[in-house]
PDB file of N, CA and C in Angstrom:
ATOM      1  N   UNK A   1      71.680 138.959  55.669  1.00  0.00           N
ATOM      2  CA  UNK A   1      70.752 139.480  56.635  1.00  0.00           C
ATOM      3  C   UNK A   1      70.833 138.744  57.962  1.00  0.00           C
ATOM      4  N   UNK A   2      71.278 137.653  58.193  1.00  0.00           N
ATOM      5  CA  UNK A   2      71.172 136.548  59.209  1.00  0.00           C
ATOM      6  C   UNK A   2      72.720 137.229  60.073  1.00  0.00           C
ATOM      7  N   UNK A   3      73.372 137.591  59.687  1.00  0.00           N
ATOM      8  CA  UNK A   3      74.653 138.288  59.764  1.00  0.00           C
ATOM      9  C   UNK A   3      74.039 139.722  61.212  1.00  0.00           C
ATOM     10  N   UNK A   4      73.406 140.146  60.392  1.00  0.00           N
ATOM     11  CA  UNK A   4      73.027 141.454  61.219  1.00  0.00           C
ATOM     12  C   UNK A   4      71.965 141.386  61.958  1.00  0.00           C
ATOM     13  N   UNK A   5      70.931 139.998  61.897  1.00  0.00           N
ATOM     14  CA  UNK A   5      70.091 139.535  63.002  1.00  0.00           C
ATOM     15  C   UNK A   5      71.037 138.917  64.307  1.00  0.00           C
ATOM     16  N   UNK A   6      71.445 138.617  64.271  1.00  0.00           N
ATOM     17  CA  UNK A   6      72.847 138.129  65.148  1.00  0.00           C
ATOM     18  C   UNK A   6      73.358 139.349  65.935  1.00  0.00           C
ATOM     19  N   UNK A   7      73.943 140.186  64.776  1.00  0.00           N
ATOM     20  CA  UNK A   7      74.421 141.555  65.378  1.00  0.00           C
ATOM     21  C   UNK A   7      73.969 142.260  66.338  1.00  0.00           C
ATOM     22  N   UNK A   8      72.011 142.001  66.181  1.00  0.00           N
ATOM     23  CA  UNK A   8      71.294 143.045  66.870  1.00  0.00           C
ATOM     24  C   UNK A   8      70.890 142.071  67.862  1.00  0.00           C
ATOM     25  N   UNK A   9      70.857 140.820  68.122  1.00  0.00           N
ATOM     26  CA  UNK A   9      70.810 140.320  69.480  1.00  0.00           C
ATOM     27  C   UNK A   9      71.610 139.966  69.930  1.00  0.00           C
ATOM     28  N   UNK A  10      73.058 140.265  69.471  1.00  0.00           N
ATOM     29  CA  UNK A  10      74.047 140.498  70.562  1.00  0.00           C
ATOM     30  C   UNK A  10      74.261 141.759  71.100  1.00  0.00           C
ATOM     31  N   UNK A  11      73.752 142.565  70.505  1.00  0.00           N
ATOM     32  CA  UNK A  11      73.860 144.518  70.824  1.00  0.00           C
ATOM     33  C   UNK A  11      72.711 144.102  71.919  1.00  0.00           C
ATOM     34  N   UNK A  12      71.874 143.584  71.966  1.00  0.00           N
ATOM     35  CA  UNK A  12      70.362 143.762  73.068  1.00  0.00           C
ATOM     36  C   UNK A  12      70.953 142.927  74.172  1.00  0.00           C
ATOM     37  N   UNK A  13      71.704 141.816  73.901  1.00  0.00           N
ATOM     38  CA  UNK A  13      72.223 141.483  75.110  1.00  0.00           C
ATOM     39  C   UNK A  13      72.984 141.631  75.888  1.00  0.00           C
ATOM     40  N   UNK A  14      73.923 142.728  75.398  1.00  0.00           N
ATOM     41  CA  UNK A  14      75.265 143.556  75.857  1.00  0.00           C
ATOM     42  C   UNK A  14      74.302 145.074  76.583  1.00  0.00           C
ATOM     43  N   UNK A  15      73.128 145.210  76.239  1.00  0.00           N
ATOM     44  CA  UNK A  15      72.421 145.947  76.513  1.00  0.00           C
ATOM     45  C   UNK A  15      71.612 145.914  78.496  1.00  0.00           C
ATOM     46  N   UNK A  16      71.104 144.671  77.931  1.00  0.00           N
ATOM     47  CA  UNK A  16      70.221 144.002  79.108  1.00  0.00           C
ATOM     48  C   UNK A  16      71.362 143.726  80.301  1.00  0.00           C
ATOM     49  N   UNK A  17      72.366 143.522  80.085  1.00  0.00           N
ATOM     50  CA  UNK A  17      74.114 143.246  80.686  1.00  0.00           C
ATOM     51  C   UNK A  17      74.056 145.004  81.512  1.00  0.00           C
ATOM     52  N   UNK A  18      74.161 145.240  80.158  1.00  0.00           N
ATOM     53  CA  UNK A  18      75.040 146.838  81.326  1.00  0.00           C
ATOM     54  C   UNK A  18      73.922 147.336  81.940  1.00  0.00           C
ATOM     55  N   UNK A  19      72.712 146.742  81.524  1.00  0.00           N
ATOM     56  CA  UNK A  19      71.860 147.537  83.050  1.00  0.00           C
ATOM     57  C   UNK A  19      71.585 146.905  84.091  1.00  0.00           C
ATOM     58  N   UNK A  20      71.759 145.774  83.802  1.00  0.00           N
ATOM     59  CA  UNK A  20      71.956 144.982  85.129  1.00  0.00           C
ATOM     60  C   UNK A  20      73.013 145.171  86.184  1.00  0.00           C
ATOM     61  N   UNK A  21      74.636 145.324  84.886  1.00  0.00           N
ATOM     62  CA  UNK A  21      75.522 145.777  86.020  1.00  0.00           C
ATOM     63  C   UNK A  21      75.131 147.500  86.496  1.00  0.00           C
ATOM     64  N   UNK A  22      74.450 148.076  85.892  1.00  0.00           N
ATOM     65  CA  UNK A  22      74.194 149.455  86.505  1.00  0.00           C
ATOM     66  C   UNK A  22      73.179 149.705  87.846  1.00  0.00           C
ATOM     67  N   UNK A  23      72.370 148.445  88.016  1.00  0.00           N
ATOM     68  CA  UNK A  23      71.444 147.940  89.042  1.00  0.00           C
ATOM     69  C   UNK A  23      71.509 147.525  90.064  1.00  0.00           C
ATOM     70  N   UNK A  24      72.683 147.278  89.794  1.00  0.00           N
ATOM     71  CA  UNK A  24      73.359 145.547  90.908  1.00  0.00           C
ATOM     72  C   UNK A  24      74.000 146.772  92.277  1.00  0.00           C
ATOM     73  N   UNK A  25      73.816 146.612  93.360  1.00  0.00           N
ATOM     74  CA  UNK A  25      74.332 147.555  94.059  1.00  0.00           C
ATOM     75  C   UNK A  25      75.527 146.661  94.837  1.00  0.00           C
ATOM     76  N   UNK A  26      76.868 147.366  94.634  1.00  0.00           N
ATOM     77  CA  UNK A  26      77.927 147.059  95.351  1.00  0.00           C
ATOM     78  C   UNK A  26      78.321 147.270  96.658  1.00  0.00           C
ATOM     79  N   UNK A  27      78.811 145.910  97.249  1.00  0.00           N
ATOM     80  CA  UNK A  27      79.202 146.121  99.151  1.00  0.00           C
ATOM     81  C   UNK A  27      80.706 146.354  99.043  1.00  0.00           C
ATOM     82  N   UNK A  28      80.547 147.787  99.703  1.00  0.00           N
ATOM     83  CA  UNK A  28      81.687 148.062 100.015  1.00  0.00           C
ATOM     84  C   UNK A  28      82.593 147.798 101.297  1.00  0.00           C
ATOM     85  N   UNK A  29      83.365 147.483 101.436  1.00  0.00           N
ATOM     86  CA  UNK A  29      84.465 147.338 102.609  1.00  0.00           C
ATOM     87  C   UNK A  29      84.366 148.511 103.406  1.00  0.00           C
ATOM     88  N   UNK A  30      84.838 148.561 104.845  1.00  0.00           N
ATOM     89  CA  UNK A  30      84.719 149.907 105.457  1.00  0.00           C
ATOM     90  C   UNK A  30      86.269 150.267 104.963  1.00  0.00           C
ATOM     91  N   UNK A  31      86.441 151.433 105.178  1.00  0.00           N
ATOM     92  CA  UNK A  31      87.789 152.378 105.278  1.00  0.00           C
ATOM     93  C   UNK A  31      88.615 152.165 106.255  1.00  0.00           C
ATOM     94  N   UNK A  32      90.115 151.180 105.980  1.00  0.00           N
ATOM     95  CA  UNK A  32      91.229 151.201 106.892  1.00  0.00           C
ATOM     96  C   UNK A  32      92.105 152.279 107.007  1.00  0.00           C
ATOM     97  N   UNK A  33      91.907 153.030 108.345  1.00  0.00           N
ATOM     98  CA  UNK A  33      92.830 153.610 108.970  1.00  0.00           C
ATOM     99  C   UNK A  33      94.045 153.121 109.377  1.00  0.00           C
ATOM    100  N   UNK A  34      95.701 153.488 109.149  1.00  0.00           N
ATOM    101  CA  UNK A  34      96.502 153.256 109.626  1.00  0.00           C
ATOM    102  C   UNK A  34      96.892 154.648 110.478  1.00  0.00           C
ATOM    103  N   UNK A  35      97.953 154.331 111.556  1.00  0.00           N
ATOM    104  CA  UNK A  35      97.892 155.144 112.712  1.00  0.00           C
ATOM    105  C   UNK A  35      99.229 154.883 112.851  1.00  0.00           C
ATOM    106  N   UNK A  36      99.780 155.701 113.230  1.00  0.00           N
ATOM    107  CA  UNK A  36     101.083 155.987 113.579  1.00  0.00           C
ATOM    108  C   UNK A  36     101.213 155.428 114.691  1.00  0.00           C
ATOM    109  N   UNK A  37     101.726 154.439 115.471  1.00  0.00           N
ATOM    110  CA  UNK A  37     101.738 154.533 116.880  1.00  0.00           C
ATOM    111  C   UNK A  37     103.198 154.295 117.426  1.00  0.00           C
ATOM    112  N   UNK A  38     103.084 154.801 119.022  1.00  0.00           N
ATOM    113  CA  UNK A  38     104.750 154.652 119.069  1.00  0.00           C
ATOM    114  C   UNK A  38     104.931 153.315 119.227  1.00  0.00           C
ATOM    115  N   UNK A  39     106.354 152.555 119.389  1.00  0.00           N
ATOM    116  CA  UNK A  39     106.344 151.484 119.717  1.00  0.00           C
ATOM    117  C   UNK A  39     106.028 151.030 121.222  1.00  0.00           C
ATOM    118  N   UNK A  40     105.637 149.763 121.505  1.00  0.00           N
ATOM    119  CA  UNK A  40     105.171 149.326 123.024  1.00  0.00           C
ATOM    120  C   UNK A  40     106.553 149.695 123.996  1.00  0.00           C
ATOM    121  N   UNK A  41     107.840 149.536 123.139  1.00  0.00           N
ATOM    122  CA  UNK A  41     109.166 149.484 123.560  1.00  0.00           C
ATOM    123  C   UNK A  41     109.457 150.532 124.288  1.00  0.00           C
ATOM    124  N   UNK A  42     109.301 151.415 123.606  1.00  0.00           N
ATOM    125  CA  UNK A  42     109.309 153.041 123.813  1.00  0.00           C
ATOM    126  C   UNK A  42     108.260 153.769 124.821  1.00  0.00           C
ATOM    127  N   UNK A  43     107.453 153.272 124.486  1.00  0.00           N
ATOM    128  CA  UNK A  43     105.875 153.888 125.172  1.00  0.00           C
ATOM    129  C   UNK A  43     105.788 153.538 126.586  1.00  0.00           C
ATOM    130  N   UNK A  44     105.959 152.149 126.836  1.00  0.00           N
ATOM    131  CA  UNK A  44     105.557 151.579 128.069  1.00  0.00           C
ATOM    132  C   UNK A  44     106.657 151.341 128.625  1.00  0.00           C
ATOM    133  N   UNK A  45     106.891 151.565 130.428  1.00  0.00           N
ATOM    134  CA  UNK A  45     107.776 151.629 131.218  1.00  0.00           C
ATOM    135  C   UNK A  45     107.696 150.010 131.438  1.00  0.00           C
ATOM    136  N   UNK A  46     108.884 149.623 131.894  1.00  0.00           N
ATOM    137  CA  UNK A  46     109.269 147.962 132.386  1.00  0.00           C
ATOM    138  C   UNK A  46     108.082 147.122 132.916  1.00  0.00           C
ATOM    139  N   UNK A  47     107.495 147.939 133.629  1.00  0.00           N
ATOM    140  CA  UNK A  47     106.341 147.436 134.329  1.00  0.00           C
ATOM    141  C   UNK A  47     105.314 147.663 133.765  1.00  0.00           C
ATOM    142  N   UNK A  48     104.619 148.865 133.117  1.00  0.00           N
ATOM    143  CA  UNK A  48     103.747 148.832 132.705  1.00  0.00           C
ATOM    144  C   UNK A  48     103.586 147.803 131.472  1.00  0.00           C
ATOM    145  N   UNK A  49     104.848 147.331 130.617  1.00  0.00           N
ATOM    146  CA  UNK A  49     105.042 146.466 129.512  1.00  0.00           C
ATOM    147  C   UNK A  49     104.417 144.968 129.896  1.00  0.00           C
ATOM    148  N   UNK A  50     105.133 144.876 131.204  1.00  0.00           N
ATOM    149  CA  UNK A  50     104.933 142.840 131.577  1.00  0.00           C
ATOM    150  C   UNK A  50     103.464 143.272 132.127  1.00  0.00           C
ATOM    151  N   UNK A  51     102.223 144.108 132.181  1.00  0.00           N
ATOM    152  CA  UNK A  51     101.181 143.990 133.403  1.00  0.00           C
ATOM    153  C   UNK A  51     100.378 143.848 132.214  1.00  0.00           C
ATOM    154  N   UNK A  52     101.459 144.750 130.476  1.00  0.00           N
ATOM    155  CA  UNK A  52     100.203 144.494 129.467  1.00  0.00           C
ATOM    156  C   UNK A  52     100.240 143.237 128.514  1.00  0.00           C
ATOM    157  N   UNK A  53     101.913 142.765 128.077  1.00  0.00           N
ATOM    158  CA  UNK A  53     102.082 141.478 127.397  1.00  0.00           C
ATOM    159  C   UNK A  53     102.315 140.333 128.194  1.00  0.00           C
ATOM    160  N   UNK A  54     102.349 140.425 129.564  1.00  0.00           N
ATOM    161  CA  UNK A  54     102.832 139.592 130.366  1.00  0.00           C
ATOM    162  C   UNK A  54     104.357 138.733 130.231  1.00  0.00           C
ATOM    163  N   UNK A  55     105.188 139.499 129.421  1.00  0.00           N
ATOM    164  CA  UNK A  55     106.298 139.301 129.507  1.00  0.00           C
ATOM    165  C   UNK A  55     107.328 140.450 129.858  1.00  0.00           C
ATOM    166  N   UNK A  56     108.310 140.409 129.941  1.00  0.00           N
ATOM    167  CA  UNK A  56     109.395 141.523 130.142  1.00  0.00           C
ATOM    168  C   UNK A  56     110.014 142.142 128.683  1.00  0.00           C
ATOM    169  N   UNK A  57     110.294 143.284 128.636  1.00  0.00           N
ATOM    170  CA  UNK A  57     111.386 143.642 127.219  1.00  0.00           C
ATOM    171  C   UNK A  57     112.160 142.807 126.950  1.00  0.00           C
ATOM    172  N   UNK A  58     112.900 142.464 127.661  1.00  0.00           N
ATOM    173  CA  UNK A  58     113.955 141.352 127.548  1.00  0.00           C
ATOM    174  C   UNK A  58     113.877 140.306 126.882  1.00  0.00           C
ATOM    175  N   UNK A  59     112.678 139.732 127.643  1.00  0.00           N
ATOM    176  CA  UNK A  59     112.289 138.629 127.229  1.00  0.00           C
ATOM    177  C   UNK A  59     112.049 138.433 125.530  1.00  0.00           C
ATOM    178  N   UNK A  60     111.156 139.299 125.502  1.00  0.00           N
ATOM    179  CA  UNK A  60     110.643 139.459 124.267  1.00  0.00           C
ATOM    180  C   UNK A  60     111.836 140.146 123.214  1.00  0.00           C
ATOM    181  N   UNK A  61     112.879 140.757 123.376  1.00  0.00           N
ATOM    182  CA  UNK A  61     113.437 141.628 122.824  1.00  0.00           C
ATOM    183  C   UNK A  61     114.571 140.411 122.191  1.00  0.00           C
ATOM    184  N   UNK A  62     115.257 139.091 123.275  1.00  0.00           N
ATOM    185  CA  UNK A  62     116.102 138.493 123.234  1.00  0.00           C
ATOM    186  C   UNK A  62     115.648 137.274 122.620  1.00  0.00           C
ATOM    187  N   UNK A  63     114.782 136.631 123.441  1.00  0.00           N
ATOM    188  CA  UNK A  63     114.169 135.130 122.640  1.00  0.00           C
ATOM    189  C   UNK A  63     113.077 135.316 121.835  1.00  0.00           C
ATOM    190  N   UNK A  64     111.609 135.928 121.894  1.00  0.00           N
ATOM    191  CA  UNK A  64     110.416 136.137 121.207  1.00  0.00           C
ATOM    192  C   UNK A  64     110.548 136.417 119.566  1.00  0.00           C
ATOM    193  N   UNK A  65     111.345 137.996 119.978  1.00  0.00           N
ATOM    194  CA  UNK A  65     111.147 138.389 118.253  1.00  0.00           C
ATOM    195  C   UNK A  65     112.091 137.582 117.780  1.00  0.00           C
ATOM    196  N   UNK A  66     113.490 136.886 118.305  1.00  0.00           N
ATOM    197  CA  UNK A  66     114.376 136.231 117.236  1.00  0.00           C
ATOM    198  C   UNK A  66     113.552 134.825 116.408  1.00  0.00           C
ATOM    199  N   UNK A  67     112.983 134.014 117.663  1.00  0.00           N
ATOM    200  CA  UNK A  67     111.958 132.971 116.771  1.00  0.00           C
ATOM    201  C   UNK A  67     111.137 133.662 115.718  1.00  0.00           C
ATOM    202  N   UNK A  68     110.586 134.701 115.601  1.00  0.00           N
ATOM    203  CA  UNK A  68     109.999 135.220 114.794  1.00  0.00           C
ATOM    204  C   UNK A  68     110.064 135.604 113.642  1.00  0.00           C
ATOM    205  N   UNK A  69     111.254 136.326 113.810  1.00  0.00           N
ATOM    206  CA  UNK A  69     112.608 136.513 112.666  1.00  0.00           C
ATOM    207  C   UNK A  69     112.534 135.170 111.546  1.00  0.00           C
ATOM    208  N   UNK A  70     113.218 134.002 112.586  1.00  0.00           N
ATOM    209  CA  UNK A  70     113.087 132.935 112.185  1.00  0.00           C
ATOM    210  C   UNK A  70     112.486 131.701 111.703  1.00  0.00           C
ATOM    211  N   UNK A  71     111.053 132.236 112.103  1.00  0.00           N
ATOM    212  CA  UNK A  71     109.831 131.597 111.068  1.00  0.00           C
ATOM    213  C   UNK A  71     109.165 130.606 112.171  1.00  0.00           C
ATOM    214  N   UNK A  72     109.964 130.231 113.257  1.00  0.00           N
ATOM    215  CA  UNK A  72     109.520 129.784 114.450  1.00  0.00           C
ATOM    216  C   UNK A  72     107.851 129.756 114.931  1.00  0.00           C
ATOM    217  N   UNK A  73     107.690 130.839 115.054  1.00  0.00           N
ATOM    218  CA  UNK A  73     106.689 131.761 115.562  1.00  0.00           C
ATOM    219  C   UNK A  73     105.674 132.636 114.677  1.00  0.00           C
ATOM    220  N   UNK A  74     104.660 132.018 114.546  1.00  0.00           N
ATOM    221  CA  UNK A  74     104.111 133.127 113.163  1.00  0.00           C
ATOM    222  C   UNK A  74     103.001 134.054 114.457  1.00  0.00           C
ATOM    223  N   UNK A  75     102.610 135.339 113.801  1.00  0.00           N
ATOM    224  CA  UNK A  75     102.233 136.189 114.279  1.00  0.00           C
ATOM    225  C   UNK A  75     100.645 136.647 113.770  1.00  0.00           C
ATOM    226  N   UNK A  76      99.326 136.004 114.302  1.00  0.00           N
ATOM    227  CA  UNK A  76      98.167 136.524 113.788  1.00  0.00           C
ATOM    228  C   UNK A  76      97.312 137.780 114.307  1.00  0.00           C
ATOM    229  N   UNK A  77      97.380 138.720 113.262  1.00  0.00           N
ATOM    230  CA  UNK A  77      96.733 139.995 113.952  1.00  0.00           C
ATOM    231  C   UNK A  77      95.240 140.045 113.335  1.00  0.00           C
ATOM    232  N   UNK A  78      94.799 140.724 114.465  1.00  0.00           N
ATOM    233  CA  UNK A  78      93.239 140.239 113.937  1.00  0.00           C
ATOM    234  C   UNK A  78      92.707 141.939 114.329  1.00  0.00           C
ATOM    235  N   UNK A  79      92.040 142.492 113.158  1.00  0.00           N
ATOM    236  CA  UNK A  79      92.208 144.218 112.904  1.00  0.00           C
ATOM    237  C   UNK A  79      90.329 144.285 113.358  1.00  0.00           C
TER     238      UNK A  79
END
């Protein structure tokens, strides 16, 4: 009998459990959109590029991304 007194207050506490987790209200994250966009490379004319990164294509195309490549340079985007 001590067997199945056991039984039934572990059934009541698996009980008192799932309604708590049925209670508990969850925070959800908002919804990330990804977006197609063109590249800056493509998009922006010579000038309009250096007035927005303040560098040239070049610049960036020849020395920037290769450090980057290369672990040089780490890159933090903040969404």
């Amino acid at each position: 009998m001590d067997i199945f007194i056991e039984f039934d207050d572990f059934f009541d506490f698996l009980n008192v459990v799932d309604e708590q987790l049925e209670n508990e209200q969850v925070d959800r994250l908002p919804k990330r959109y990804l977006l197609d966009l063109p590249s800056p490379f493509e998009f922006y004319s010579d000038t309009e590029f250096k007035l927005r990164y303040r560098f040239s294509k070049n610049t960036v195309r020849d020395i920037l991304l290769p450090l980057v490549a290369e672990g040089y340079i780490t890159i933090e985007v903040y969404l």
